[in-house]
Protein backbone atom coordinates (compact mmCIF):
# COMPACT_ATOMS: atom_id res chain seq x y z
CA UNK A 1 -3.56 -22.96 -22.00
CA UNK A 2 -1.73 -26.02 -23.13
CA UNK A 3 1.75 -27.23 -21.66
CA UNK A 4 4.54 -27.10 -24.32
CA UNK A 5 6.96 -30.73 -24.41
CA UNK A 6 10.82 -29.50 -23.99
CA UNK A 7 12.51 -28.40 -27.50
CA UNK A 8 16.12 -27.92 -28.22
CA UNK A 9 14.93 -24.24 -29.39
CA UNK A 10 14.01 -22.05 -26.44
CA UNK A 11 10.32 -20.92 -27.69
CA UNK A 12 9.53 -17.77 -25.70
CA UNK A 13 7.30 -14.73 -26.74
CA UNK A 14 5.27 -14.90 -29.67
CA UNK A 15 5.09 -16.70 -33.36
CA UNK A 16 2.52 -16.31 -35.70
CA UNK A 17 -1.10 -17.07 -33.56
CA UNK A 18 0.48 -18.48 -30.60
CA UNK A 19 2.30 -16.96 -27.42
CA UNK A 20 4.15 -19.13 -25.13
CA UNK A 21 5.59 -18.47 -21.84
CA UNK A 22 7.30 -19.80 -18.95
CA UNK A 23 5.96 -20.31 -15.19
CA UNK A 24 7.34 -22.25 -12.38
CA UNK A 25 9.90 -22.96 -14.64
CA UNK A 26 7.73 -24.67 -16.87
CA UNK A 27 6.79 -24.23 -20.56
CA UNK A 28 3.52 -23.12 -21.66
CA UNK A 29 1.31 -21.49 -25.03
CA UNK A 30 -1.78 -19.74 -25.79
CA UNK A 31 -3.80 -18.00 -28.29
CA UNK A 32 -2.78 -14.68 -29.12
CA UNK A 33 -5.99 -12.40 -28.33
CA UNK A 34 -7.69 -10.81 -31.38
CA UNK A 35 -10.61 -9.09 -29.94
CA UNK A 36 -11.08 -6.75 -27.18
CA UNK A 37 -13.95 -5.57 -24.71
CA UNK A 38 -14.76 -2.18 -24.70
CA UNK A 39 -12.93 -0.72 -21.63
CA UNK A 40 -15.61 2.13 -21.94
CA UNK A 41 -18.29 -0.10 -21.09
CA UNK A 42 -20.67 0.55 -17.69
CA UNK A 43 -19.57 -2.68 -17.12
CA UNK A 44 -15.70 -2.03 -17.29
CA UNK A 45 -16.14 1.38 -15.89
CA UNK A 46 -18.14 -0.10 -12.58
CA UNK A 47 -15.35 -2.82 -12.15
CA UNK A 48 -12.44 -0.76 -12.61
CA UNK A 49 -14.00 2.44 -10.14
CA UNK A 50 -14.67 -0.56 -6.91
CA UNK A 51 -11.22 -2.29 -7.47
CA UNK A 52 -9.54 1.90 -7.19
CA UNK A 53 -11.92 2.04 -4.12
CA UNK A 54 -11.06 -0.94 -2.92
CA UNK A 55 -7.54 -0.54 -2.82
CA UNK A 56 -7.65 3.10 -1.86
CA UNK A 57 -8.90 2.25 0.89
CA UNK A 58 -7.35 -0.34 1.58
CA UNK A 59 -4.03 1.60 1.41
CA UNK A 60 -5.33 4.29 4.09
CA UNK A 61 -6.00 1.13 6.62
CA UNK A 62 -2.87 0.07 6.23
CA UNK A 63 -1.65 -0.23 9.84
CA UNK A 64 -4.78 -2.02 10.57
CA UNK A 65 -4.84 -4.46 8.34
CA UNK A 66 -1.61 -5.61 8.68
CA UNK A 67 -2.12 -6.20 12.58
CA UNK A 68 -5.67 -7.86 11.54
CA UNK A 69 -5.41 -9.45 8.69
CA UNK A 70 -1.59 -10.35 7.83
CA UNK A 71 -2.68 -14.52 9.06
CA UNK A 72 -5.72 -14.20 7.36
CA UNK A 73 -3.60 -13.03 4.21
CA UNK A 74 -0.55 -15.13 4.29
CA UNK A 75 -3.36 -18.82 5.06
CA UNK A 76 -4.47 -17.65 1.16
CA UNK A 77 -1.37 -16.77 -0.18
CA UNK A 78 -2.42 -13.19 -0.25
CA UNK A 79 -0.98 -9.89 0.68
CA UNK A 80 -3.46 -8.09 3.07
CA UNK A 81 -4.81 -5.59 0.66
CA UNK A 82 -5.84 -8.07 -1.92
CA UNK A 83 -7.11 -9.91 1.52
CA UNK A 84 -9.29 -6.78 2.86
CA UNK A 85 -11.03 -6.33 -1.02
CA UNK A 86 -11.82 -10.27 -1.03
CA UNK A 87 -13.84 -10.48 2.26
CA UNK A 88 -15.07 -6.86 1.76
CA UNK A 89 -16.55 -6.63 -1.42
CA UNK A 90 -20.18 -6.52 -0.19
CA UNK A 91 -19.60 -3.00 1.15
CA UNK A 92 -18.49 -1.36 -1.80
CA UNK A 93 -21.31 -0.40 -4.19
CA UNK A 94 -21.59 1.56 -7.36
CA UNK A 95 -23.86 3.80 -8.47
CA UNK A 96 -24.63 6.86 -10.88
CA UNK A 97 -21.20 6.68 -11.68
CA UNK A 98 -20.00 6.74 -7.97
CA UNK A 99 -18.82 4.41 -5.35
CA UNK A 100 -20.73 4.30 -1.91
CA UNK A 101 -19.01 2.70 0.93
CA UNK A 102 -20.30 0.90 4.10
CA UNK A 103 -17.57 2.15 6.77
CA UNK A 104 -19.25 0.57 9.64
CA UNK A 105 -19.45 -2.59 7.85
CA UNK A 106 -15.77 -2.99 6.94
CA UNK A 107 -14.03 -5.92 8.39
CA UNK A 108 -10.29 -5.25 9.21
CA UNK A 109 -9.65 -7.94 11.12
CA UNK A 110 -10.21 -11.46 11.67
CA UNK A 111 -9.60 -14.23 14.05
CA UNK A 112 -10.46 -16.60 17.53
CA UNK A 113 -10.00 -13.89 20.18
CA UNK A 114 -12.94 -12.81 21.99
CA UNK A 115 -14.55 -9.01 21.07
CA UNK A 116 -14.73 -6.29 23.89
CA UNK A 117 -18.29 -4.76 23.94
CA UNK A 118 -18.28 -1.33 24.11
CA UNK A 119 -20.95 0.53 26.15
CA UNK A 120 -20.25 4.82 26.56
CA UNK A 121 -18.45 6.97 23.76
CA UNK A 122 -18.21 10.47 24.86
CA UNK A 123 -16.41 13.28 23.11
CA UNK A 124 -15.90 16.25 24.22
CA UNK A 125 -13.74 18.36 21.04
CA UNK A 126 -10.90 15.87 20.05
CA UNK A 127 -11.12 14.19 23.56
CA UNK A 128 -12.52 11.06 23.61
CA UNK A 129 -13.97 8.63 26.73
CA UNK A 130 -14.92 4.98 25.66
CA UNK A 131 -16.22 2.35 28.46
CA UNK A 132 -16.26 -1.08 27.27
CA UNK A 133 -16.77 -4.43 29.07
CA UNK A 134 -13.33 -5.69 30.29
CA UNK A 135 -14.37 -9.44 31.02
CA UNK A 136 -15.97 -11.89 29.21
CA UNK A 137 -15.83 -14.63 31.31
CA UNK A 138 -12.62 -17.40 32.24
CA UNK A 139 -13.43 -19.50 28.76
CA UNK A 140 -13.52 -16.41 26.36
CA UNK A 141 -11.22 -13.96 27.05
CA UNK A 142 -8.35 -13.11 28.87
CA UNK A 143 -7.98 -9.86 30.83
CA UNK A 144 -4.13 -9.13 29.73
CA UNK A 145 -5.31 -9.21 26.17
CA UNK A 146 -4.59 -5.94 24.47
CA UNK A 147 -7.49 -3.17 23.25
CA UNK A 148 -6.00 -1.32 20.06
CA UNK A 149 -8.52 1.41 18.99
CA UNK A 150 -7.72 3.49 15.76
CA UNK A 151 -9.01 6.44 14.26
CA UNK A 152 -9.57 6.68 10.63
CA UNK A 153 -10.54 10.11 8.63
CA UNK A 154 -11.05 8.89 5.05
CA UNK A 155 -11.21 12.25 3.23
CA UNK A 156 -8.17 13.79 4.45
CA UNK A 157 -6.90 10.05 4.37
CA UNK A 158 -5.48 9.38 8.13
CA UNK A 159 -5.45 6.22 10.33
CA UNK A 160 -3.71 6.25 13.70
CA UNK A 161 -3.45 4.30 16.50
CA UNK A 162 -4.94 6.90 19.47
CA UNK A 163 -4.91 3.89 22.15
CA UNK A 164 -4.28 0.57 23.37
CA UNK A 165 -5.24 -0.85 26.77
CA UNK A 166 -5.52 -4.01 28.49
CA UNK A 167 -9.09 -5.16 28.58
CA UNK A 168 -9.21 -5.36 32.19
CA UNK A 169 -8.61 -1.73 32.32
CA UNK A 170 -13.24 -1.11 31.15
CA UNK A 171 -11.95 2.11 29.92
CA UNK A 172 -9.96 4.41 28.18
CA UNK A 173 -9.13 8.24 27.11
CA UNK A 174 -7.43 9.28 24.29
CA UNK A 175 -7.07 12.51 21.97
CA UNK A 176 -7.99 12.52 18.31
CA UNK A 177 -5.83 13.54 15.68
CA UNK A 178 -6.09 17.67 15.44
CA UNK A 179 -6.56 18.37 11.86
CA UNK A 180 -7.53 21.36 11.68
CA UNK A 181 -4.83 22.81 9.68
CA UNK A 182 -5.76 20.37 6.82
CA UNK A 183 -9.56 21.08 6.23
CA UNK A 184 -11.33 23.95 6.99
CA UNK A 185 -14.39 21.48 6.95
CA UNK A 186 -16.25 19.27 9.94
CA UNK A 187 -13.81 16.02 10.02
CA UNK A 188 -15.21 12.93 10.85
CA UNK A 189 -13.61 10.12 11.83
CA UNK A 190 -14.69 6.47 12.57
CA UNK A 191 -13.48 4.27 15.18
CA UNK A 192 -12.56 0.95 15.20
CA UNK A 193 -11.15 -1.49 17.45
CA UNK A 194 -8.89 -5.40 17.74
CA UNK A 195 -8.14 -7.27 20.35
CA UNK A 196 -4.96 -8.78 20.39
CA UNK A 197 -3.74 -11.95 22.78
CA UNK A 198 -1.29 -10.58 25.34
CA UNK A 199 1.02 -13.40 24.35
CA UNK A 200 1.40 -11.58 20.64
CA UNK A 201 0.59 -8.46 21.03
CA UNK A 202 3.88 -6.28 20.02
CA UNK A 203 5.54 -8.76 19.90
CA UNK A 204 7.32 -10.58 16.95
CA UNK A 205 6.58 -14.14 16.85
CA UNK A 206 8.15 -14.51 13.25
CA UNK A 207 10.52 -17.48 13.18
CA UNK A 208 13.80 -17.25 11.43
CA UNK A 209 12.61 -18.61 8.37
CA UNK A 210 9.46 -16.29 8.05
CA UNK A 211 11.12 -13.65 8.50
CA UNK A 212 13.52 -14.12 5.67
CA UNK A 213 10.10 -15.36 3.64
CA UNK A 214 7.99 -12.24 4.75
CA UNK A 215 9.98 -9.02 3.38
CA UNK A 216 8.25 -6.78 5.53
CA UNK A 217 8.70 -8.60 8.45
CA UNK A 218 5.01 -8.36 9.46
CA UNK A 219 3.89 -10.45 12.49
CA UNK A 220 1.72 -13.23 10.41
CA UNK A 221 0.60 -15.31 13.72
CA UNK A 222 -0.78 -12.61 15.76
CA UNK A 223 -3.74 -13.87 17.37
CA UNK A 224 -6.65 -11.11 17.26
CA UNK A 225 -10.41 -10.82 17.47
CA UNK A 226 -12.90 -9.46 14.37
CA UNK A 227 -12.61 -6.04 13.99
CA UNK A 228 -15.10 -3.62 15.69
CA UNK A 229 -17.00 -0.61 14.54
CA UNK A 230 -17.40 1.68 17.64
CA UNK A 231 -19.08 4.77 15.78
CA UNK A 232 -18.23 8.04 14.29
CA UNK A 233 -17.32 11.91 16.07
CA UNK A 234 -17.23 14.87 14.09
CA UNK A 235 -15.06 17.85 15.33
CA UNK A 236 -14.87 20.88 13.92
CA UNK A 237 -17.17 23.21 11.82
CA UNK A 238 -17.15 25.39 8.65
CA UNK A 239 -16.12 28.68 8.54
C-alpha cells in the first residue's frame, strides 16, 4: 500500500495495474490482484465454516453479549460479535467437515466484578431451583449486585433472560422457556450467568455524547463479572 501525493486530477478506482482509493480522507494505491486462492480449498472451506459458526452464534447470544461484552467491545474498537469470535476462538473446532463447539467453555462476558458460585441446580420439568453463594466477603463483592441467569437452546436458536436476583438473595426459581410446540425432540438448554454492579445494572450510564456515538444506545460501562457456565437440563422426550 503506498500513499498517493495530492494531484489536480481526482485518481479514484482503477488504471491499468494499479487501484487507488481513499480512507480517512486520504489518498492511497495498490496492486491490482491477478491471482486467486482456491476458495474450494480444506483450508478456505475450514475458515469460512468457524467464522459462519462463530457469528451464528454469536447472533443467538445476542442479549448476552451486549450486557457482557459491549466495554470489552467498544476498549477495541469492536462491535460485540466480532468481540465474542476474538476471545472465543479456542472453542470452535473443525472437523470431518463439521464444526464442534465447546458451550461450557464460551465466555460471554468479561470484567472486575466478583463471580457467584453456584452450589444446587434442580429441575423438576421446565422448573428450575439454583442455590448459589450470595457473599463473597466485604473486599469482593457486594450483596446488591445483580444475578442475571439466561437460558440458551442453540438448535431451536433461543436465549432469554429467565431471572435476575440480588446476590444476597443465595437463591432463585425460575421457569424455562416451554418449547414444546417447536421440536418434537428432547431440548436442551445451557445456563449461564453475569453479575452486574448494582450501581449499573439497568441502568443507562451512557453520557450524552455516547449515546449520540453508540447507535444502539447500548450501556458500554456496565460493570460485570466473567460469564458463568452453570450446566445443562434437558426437558422433554421423543415421541
Amino acid at each position: 500500500m503506498a500513499k498517493v501525493k495530492p494531484s489536480l486530477i481526482e485518481q479514484t478506482g482503477t488504471i491499468g495495474d494499479r487501484v487507488y482509493y481513499t480512507r480517512f480522507g486520504k489518498l492511497f494505491s495498490r496492486s491490482k490482484a491477478t491471482a486467486f486462492n482456491d476458495n474450494k480449498s480444506e483450508a478456505q472451506q475450514r475458515q469460512r465454516a468457524l467464522f459462519k459458526a462463530m457469528q451464528h452464534t454469536s447472533s443467538i447470544l445476542g442479549s448476552v453479549i451486549q450486557r457482557g461484552l459491549a466495554k470489552e467491545a467498544h476498549a477495541h474498537g469492536h462491535v460485540e460479535n466480532n468481540e465474542f469470535a476474538s476471545i472465543n476462538k479456542q472453542c470452535f473446532t473443525y472437523a470431518d467437515g463439521t464444526v464442534h463447539i465447546d458451550y461450557p467453555r464460551l465466555i460471554l462476558s468479561t470484567g472486575p466484578i466478583a463471580r457467584v458460585d453456584f452450589t444446587n441446580c434442580h429441575a423438576d420439568g421446565l422448573h428450575v431451583e439454583l442455590q448459589f453463594e450470595p457473599y463473597i466477603g466485604a473486599n469482593h463483592a457486594n450483596l446488591d449486585d445483580v444475578v442475571f441467569i439466561y437460558a440458551v437452546e442453540f438448535q431451536v436458536e433461543v436465549c432469554q433472560l429467565v431471572a435476575c436476583v440480588e446476590r444476597r438473595a443465595a437463591s432463585v426459581a425460575f421457569d424455562l422457556p416451554d418449547l414444546s410446540e417447536e421440536t418434537d425432540n428432547p431440548i436442551t438448554f445451557h445456563l449461564y450467568a453475569i453479575v452486574e454492579a448494582a450501581n449499573t445494572a439497568c441502568v443507562s450510564t451512557l453520557s450524552p455524547d455516547e449515546k449520540k456515538a453508540d447507535k444502539n444506545h447500548r450501556n458500554i460501562n456496565r460493570r460485570v463479572s466473567p460469564s458463568i457456565f452453570i450446566g445443562t437440563i434437558t426437558v422433554g422426550s421423543a415421541n
